[in-house]
Protein backbone atom coordinates (compact mmCIF):
# COMPACT_ATOMS: atom_id res chain seq x y z
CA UNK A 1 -44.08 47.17 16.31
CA UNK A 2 -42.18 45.21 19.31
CA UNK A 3 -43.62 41.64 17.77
CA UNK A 4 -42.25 42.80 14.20
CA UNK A 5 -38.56 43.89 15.69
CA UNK A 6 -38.45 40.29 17.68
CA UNK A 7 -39.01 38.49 14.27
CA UNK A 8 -36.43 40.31 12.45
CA UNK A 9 -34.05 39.49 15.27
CA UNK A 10 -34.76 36.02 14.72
CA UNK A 11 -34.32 36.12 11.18
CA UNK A 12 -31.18 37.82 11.29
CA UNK A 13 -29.98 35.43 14.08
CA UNK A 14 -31.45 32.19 11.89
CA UNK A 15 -29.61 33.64 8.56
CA UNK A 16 -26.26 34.17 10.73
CA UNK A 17 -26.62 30.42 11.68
CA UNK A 18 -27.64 28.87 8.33
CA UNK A 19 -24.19 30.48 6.57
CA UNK A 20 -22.06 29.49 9.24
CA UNK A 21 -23.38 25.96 8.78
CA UNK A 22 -23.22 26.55 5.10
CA UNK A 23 -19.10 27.73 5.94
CA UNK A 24 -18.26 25.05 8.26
CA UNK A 25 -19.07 22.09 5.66
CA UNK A 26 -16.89 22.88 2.53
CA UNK A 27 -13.67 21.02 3.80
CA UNK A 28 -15.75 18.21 5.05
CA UNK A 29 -13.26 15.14 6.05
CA UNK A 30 -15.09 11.82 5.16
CA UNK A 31 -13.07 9.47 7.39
CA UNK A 32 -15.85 7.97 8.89
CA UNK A 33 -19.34 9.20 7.52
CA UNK A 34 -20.61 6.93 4.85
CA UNK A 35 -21.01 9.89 2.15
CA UNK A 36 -18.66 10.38 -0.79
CA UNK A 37 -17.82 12.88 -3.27
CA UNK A 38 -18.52 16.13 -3.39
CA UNK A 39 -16.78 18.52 -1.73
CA UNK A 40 -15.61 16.17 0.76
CA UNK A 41 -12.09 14.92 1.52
CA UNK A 42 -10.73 11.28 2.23
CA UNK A 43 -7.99 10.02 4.19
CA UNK A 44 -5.84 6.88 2.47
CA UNK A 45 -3.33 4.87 4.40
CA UNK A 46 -0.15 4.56 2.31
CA UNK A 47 3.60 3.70 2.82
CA UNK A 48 6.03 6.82 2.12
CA UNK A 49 9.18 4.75 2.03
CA UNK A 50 8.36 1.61 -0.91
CA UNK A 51 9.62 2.63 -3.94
CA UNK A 52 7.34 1.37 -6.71
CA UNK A 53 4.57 0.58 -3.90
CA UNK A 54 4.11 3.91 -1.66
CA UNK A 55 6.48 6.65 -2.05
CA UNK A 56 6.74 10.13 -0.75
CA UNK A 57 8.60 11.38 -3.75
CA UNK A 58 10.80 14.82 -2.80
CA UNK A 59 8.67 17.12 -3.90
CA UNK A 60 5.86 16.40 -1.89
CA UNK A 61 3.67 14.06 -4.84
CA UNK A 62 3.03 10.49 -4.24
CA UNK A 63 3.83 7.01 -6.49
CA UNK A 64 3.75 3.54 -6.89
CA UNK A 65 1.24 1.03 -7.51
CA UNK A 66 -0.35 1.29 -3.91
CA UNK A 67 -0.89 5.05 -4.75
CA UNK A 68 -2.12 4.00 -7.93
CA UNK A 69 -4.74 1.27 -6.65
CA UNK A 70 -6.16 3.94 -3.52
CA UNK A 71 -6.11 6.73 -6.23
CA UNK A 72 -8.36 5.12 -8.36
CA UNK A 73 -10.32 3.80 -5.60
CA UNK A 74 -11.01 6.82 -4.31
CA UNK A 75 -12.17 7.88 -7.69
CA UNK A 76 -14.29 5.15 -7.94
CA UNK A 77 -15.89 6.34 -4.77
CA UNK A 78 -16.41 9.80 -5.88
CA UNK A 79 -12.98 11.47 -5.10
CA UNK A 80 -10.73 13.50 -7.10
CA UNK A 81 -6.75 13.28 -7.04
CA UNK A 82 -7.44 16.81 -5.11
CA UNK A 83 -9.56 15.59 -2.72
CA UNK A 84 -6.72 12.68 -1.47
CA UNK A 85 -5.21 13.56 1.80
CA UNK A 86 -2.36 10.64 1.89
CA UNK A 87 -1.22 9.18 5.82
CA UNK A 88 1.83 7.32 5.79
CA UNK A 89 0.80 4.47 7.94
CA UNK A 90 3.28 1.98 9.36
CA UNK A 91 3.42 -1.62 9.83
CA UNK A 92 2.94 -1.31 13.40
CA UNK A 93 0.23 0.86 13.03
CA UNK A 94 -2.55 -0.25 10.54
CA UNK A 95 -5.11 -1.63 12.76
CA UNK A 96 -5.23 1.03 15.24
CA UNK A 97 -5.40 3.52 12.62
CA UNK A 98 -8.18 2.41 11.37
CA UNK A 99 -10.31 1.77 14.45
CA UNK A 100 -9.11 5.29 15.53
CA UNK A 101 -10.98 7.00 12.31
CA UNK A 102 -7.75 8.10 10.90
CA UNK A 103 -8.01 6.70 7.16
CA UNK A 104 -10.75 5.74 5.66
CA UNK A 105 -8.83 2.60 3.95
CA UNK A 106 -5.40 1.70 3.48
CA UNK A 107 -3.44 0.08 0.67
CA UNK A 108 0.10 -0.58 1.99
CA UNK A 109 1.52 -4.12 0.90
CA UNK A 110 -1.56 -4.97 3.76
CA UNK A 111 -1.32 -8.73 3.39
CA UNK A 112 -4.49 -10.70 3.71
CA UNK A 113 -4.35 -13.24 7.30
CA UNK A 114 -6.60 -14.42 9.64
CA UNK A 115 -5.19 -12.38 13.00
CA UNK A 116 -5.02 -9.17 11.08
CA UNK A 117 -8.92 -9.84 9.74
CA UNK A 118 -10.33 -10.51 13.09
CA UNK A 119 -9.23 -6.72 13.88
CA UNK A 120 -9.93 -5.22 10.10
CA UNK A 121 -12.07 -6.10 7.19
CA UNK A 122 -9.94 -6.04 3.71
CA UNK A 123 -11.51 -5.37 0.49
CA UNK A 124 -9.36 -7.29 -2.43
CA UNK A 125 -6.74 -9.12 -2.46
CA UNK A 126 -5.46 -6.43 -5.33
CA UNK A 127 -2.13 -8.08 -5.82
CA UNK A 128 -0.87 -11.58 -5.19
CA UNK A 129 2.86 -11.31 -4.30
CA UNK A 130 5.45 -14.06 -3.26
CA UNK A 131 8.73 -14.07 -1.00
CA UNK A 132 11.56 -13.98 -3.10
CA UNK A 133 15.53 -12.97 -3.28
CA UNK A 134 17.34 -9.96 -5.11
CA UNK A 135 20.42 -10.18 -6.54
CA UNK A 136 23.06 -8.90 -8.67
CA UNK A 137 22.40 -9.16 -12.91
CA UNK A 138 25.47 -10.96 -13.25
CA UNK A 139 25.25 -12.94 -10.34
CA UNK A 140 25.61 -16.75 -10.07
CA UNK A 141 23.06 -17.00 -7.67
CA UNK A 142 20.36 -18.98 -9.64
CA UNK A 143 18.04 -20.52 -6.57
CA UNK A 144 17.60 -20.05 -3.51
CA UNK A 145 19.86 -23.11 -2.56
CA UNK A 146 23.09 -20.92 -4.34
CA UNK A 147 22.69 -18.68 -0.73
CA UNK A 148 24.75 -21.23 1.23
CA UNK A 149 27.85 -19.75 2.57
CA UNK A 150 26.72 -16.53 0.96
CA UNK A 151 25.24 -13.17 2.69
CA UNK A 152 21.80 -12.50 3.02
CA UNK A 153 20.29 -9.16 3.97
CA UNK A 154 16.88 -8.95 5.25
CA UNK A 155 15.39 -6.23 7.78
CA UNK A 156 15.27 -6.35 11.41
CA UNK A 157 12.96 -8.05 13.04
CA UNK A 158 11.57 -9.75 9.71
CA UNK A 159 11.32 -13.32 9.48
CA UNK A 160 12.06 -13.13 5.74
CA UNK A 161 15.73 -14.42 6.34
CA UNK A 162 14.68 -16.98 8.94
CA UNK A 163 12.38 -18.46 6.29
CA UNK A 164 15.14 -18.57 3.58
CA UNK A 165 17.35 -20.46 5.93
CA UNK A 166 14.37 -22.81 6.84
CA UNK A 167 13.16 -23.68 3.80
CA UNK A 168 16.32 -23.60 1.08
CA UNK A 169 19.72 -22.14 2.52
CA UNK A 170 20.39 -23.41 5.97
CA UNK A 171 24.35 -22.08 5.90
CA UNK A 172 22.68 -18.57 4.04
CA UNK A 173 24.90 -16.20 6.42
CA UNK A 174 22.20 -13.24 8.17
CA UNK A 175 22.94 -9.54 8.13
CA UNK A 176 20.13 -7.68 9.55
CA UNK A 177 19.62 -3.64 8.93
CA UNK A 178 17.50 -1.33 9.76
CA UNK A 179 15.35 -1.37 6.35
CA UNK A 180 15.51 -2.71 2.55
CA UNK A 181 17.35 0.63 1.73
CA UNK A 182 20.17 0.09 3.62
CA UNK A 183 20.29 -3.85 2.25
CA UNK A 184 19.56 -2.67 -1.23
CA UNK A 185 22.82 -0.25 -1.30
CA UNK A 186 24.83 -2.72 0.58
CA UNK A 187 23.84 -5.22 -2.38
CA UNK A 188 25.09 -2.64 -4.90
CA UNK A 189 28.31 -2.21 -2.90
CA UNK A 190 28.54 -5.97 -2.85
CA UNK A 191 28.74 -6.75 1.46
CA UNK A 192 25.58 -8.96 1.09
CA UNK A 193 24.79 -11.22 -2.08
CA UNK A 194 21.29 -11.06 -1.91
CA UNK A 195 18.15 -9.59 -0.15
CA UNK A 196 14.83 -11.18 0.52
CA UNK A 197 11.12 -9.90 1.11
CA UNK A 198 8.38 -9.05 -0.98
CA UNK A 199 8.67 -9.60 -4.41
CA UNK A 200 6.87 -6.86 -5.56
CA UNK A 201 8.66 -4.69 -2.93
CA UNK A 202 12.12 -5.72 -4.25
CA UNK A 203 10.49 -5.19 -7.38
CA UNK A 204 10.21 -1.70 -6.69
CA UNK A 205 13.44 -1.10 -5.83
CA UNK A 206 14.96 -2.67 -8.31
CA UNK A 207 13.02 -0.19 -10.81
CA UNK A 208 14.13 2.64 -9.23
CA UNK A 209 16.27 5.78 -11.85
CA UNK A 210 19.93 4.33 -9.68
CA UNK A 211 19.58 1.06 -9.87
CA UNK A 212 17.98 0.17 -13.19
CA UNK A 213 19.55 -3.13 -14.74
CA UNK A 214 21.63 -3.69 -11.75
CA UNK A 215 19.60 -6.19 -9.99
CA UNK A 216 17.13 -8.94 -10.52
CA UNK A 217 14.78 -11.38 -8.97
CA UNK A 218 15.76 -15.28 -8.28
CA UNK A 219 12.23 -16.94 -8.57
CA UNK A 220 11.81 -18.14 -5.59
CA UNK A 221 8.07 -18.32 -4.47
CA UNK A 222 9.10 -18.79 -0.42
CA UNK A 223 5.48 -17.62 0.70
CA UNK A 224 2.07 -16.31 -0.84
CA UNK A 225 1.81 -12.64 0.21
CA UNK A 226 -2.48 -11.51 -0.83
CA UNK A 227 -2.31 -7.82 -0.46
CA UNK A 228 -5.87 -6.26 0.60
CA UNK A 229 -6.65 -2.81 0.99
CA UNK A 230 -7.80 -2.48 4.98
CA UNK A 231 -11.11 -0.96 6.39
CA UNK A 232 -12.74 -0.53 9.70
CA UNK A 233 -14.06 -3.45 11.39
CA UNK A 234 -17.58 -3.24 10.20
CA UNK A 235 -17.53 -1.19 7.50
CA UNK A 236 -18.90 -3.66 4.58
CA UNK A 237 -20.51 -0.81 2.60
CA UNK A 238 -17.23 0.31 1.90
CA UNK A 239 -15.38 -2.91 1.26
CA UNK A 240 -18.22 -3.63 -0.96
CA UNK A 241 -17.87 -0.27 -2.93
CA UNK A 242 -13.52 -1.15 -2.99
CA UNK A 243 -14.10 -4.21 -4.72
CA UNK A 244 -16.13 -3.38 -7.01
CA UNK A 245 -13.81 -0.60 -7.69
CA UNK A 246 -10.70 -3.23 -7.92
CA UNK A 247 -12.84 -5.45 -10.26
CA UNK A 248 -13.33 -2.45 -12.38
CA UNK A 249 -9.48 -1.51 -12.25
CA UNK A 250 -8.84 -5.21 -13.62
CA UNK A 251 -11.54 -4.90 -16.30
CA UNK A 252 -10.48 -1.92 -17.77
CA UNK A 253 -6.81 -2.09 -18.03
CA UNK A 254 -5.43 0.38 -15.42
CA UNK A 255 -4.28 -2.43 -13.04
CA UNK A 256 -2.05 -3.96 -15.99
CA UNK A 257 -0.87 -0.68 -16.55
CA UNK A 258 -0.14 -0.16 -13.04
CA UNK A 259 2.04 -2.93 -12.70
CA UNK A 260 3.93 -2.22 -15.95
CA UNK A 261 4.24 1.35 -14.82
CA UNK A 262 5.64 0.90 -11.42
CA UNK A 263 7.52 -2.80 -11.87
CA UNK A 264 8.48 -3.26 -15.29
CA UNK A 265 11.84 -1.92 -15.32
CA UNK A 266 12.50 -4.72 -12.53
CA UNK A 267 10.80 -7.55 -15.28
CA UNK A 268 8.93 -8.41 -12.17
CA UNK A 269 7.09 -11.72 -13.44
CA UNK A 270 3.71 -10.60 -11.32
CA UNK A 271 0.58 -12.83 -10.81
CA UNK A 272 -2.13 -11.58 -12.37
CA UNK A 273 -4.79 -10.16 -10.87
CA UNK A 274 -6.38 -12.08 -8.08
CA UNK A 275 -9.92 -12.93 -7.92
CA UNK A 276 -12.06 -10.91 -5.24
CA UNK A 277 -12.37 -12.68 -2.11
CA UNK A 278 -9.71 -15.44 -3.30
CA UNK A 279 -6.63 -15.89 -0.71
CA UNK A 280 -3.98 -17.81 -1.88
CA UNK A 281 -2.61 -19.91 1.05
């Protein structure tokens, strides 16, 4: 009788511990295990404030064509929409959030160069983009070269101005702010006569509800800007799986549609898709 009542113990003890295990794995995180699907979670590295790129729209939902390239991704690698937990991840921060385990990729206008990739792998590039300037429809700003004597906005602490004024406007006069919202709105009010980064990033804001047909781009290809989509040092399962997801995205249409979706209303003249493992210097 004693041996019998120890063994029931035990199985009442082993049953306790097999449903807790059972519990504790239904809202599994996959930041860093190599498993996907399921019922798992992901973490993707995204921008919140890029219109047309990565947005944190007021109500909480996420768009652009970053958010549209991780989204299918992440369904390529077994995830639902659902299953997306989106981390804004900042400039400043992209390497160490990835070697911290915090994302499991990230695709946030991440360009493609050799300091960043001796700290991250990238998958990609996704999206070849160039340095250009934003200006007024009507404006008689043509090339870059019509910027002399004439206001140029750029951010603080970007060299985006600096190159305009080495390479094609010398007498371009600088005002810095504190980011491409604030020079957007002071192109609309007409204190600066241009701005300059990203293409696709004026692109987006360009296309945004306000400012539709108010602006558009100049041209000018100042620099090549390969966006990749950044994973862990080491990780080339994954980068593996993310190309062949982007290569897939290509094939079937949804990256064309991407572009159209989240650029079009800026007639953004985009590359098209880059080759896997090309990087346009």
């Amino acid at each position: 009788m004693k041996l019998r009542k120890v063994s029931a113990a035990s199985a009442a003890v082993l049953a306790l511990a097999l449903a807790a295990t059972a519990c504790g794995s239904d809202d599994k995180d996959d930041t860093s295990s190599g498993s996907s699907g399921g019922g798992d979670k992901i973490k993707i590295g995204i921008k919140y404030d890029q219109p047309g790129l990565g947005l944190k729209e007021p109500d909480g939902s996420f768009s652009g064509f970053d958010v549209d390239v991780a989204t299918y991704v992440a369904k390529e690698l077994g995830y639902e929409p659902n299953q997306i937990t989106f981390v804004e991840t900042k400039s400043a921060d992209r390497e160490n959030a990835l070697a911290r385990g915090d994302v499991k990729f990230i695709a946030a206008t991440y360009s493609i160069n050799d300091e960043r990739a001796k700290k991250v792998d990238f998958a990609g590039p996704y999206l070849l983009a160039h340095q250009d300037l934003l200006v007024k429809k009507d404006s008689d700003i043509a090339k870059g070269a019509d910027l002399n004597g004439k206001n140029l906005c750029s951010v603080t602490g970007s060299t985006s101005a600096q190159n305009v004024r080495d390479k094609i406007a010398p007498k371009a006069n600088l005002k810095q702010l504190g980011g491409y919202s604030e020079c957007i709105a002071a192109l609309q009010s007409g204190s600066v006569d241009a701005v300059t980064t990203d293409d696709s990033i004026l692109a987006g804001f360009a296309a945004q509800d306000k400012y539709k047909g108010q602006f558009k781009l100049v041209g000018e290809k100042l620099s090549n800007e390969n966006y990749g989509v950044g994973v862990k040092k080491g990780d080339k399962a994954t980068v593996d799986k993310i190309n062949a997801a982007l290569e897939k995205m290509v094939s079937d249409g949804a990256w064309d549609k991407a572009v159209t979706e989240n650029f079009g209303p800026a007639e953004y003249k985009n590359e098209q898709a880059p080759k896997i493992g090309v990087i346009v210097k």
